[in-house]
Every structure is written in C-alpha cells, then in structure tokens.
Protein backbone atom coordinates (compact mmCIF):
# COMPACT_ATOMS: atom_id res chain seq x y z
CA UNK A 1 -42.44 -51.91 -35.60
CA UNK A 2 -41.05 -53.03 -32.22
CA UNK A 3 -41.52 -56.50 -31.07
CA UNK A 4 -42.99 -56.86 -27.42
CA UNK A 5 -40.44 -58.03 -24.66
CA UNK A 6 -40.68 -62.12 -24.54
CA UNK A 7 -41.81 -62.97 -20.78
CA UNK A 8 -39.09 -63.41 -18.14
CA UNK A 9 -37.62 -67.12 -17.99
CA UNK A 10 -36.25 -68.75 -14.71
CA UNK A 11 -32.93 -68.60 -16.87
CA UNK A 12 -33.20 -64.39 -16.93
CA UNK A 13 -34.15 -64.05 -13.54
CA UNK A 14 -30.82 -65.76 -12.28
CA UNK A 15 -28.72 -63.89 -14.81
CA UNK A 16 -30.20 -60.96 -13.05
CA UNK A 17 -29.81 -62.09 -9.69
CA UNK A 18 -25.94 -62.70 -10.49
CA UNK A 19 -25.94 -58.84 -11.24
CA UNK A 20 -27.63 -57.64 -8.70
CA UNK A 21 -26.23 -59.69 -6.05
CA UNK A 22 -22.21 -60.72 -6.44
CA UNK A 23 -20.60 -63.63 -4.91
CA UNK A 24 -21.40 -64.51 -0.99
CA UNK A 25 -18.45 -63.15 1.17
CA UNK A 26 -16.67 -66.36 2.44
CA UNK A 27 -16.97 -66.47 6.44
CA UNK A 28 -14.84 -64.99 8.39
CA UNK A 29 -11.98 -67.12 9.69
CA UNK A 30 -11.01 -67.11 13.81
CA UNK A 31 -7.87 -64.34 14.02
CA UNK A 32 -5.21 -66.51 15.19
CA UNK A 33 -4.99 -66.84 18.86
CA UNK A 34 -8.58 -65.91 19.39
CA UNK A 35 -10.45 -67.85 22.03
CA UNK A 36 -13.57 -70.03 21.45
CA UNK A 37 -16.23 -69.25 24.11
CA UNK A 38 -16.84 -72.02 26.62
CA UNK A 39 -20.30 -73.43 25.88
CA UNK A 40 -22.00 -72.71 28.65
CA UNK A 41 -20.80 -68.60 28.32
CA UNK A 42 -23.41 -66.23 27.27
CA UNK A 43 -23.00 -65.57 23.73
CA UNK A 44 -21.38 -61.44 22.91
CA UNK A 45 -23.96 -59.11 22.06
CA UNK A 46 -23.85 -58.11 18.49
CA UNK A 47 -23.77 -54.47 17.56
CA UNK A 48 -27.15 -52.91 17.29
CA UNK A 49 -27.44 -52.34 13.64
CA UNK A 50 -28.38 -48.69 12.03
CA UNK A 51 -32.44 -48.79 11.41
CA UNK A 52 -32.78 -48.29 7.88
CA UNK A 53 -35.16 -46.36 6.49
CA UNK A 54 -36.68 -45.45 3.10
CA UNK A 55 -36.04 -41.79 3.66
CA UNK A 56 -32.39 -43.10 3.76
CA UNK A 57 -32.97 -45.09 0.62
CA UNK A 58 -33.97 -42.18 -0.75
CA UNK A 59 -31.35 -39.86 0.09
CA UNK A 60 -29.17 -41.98 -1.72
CA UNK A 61 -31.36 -41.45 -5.06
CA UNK A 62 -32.81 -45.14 -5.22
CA UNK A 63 -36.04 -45.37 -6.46
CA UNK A 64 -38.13 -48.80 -6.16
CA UNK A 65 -41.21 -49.29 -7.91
CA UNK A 66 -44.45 -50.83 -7.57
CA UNK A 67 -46.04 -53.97 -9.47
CA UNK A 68 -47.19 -51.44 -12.11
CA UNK A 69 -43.84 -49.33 -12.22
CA UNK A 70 -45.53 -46.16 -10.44
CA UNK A 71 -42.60 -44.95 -7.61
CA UNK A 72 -43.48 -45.80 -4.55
CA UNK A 73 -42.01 -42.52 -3.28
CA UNK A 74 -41.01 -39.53 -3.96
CA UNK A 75 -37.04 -38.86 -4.35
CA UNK A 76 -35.88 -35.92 -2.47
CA UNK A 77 -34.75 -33.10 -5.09
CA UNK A 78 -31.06 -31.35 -4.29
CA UNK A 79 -31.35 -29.28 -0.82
CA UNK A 80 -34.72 -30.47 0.30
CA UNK A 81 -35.30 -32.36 3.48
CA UNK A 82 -35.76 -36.66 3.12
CA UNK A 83 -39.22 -38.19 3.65
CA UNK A 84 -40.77 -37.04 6.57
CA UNK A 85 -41.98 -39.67 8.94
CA UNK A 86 -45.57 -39.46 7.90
CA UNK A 87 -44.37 -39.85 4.31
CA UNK A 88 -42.43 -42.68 5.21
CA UNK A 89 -45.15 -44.71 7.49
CA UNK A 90 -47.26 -44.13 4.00
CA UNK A 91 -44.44 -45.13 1.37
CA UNK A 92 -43.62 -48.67 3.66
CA UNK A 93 -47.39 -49.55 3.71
CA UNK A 94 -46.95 -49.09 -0.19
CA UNK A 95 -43.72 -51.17 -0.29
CA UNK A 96 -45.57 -53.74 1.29
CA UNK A 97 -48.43 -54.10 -0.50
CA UNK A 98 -46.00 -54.54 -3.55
CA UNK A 99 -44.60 -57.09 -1.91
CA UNK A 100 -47.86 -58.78 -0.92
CA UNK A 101 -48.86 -58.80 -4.37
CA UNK A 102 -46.12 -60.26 -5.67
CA UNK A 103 -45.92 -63.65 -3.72
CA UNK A 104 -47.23 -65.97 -6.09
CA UNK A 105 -43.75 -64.40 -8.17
CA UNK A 106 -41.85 -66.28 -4.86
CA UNK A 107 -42.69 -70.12 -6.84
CA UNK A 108 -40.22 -69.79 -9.31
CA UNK A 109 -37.57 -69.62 -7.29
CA UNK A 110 -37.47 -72.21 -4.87
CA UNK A 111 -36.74 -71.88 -1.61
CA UNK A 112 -33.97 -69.86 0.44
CA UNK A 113 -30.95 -72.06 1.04
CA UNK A 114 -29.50 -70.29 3.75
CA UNK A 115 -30.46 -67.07 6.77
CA UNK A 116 -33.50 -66.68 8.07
CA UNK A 117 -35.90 -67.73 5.88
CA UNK A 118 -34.07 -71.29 4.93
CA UNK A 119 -36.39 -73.69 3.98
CA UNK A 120 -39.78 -71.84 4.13
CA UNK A 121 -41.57 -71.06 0.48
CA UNK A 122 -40.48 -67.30 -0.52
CA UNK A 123 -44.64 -67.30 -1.28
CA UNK A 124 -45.42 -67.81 2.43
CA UNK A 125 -42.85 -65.11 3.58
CA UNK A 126 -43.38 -62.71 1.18
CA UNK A 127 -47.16 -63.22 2.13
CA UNK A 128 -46.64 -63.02 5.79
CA UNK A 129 -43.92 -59.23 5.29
CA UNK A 130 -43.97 -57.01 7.22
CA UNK A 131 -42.22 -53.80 8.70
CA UNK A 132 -39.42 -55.78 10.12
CA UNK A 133 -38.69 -57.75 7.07
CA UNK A 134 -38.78 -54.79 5.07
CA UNK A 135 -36.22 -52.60 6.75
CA UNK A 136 -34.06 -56.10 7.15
CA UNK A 137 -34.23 -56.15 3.39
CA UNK A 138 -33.50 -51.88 3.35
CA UNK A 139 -30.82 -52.42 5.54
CA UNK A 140 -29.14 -54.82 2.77
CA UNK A 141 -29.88 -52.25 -0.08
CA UNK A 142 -27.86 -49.73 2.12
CA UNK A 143 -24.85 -51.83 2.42
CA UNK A 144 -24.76 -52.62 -1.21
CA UNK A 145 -26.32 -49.58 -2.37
CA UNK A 146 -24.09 -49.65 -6.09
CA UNK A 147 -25.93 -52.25 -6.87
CA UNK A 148 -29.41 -50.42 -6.93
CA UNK A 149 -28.46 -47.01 -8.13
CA UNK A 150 -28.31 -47.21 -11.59
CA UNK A 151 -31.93 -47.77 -12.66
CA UNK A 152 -35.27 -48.24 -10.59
CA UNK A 153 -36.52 -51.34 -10.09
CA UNK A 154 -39.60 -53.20 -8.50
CA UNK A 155 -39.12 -53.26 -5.16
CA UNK A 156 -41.18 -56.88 -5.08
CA UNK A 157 -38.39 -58.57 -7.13
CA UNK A 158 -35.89 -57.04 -5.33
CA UNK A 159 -36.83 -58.42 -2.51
CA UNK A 160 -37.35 -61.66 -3.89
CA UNK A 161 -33.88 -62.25 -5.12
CA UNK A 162 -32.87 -60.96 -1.74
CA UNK A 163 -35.21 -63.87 0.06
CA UNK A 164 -34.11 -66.49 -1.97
CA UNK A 165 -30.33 -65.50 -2.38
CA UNK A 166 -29.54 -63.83 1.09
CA UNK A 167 -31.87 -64.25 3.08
CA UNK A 168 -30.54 -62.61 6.07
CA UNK A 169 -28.92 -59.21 6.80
C-alpha cells in the first residue's frame, strides 16, 4: 500500500528552487580602461532581446503543465512544424490562467528581493500577468533551458520561483 505524498513545506519548495535555479551570476565588473558615461549622456540602448515564444519552448521538448497536470500544449513530434500562431495565442491564454490561479501559491514565498518585481507581493503580480510577463519569464526558460528539460512541470510554480528568485530577465 503506498502512502500519499506529505504536502509541500516552505523547506521543499526552496530545496527545489536551489535546483531549478543555480547561483546568481555575480555582476559584471567595468573592463579595465572602460569609460563611465557622463551623467547627463543618454544611456546605450540595450540589444533588443529575441521574443520568446512557447512554440520555441516547445521545440526544445519542454512541456509545462497546468494546476491539474493536463499539458498546456501540445509538443511538436520529430519533423512536424512548432505551434502555429493560433495554437500559440490559445496555449498563452492557458499559461495564464494557470498562473492566475495559482496566486494565492505567491504567500509563501515572500516577496522578490531584487528585478522588477522587488518589493511587490508575488500574489499581486502573479494576479495582475500578463502576455508580457509571460514571455519575460519564457525568455528566462530559454536561456536556462537544462534546467527544465528533464521532467514537466507546472508552469504556475515555475514562474513563481522565477518571481521571487529572479525576478527580471
């Protein structure tokens, strides 16, 4: 007879966290003989970053989940084409009414200590997601894609952890 899985602790959730999510990269130091801008210069342009997309997600063979562990898209088999853009308007409205559902998750937490989200309740933002915080949150899953290819997961406490550890792409 099995026993049923005890319910996750604050304690679990940051042991997972450490897994998912590895040490902070330490900022980048000034190259020697670099220049400071003058304070009143307008500030460089950064790079436009790459939109990311589930279809590119997907291509990559990670699969999120929703609240009940149902994918929240299909994965694209060998040789066939990734989502196609109706598909994908369809799976983000999914991913974020996983998310939605999931705020009252964002109390156990606490709240982001650094990026864009710093001091706000993970509750309120993961109330107020939308498209742009989604493929923000994509755009991180691409960069560290190892770290989500080895099982699914629920896409909701994904981007939980994310909020409260990162925070910002």
């Amino acid at each position: 007879m099995s026993h049923p899985k005890p319910p996750r602790t604050p304690g679990l959730i940051q042991k997972g966290l450490s897994r998912i999510f590895p040490e902070k990269p330490s900022p980048r130091a000034e190259a020697p003989g670099s220049v400071a801008p003058e304070p009143g210069a307008p500030a460089p342009e950064a790079p436009a970053r790459p939109t990311a997309t589930l279809a590119a997600v997907a291509q990559l063979r990670i699969q999120f989940l929703d609240n009940a562990r149902r994918p929240l898209y299909p994965l694209p088999d060998r040789g066939t084409s990734p989502l196609s853009r109706d598909e994908e308007h369809v799976a983000l409205g999914r991913c974020l009414e996983a998310i939605h559902e999931a705020k009252a998750a964002g109390r156990i937490l606490g709240k982001p200590a650094t990026g864009m989200y710093e001091g706000r309740e993970p509750e309120a933002v993961m109330a107020e997601a939308d498209a742009e915080d989604l493929k923000r949150f994509l755009a991180f899953v691409l960069a560290n894609a190892r770290s989500f290819m080895p099982q699914p997961m629920r896409l909701s406490e994904a981007f939980l952890a994310w909020l409260v550890d990162r925070g910002a792409p």
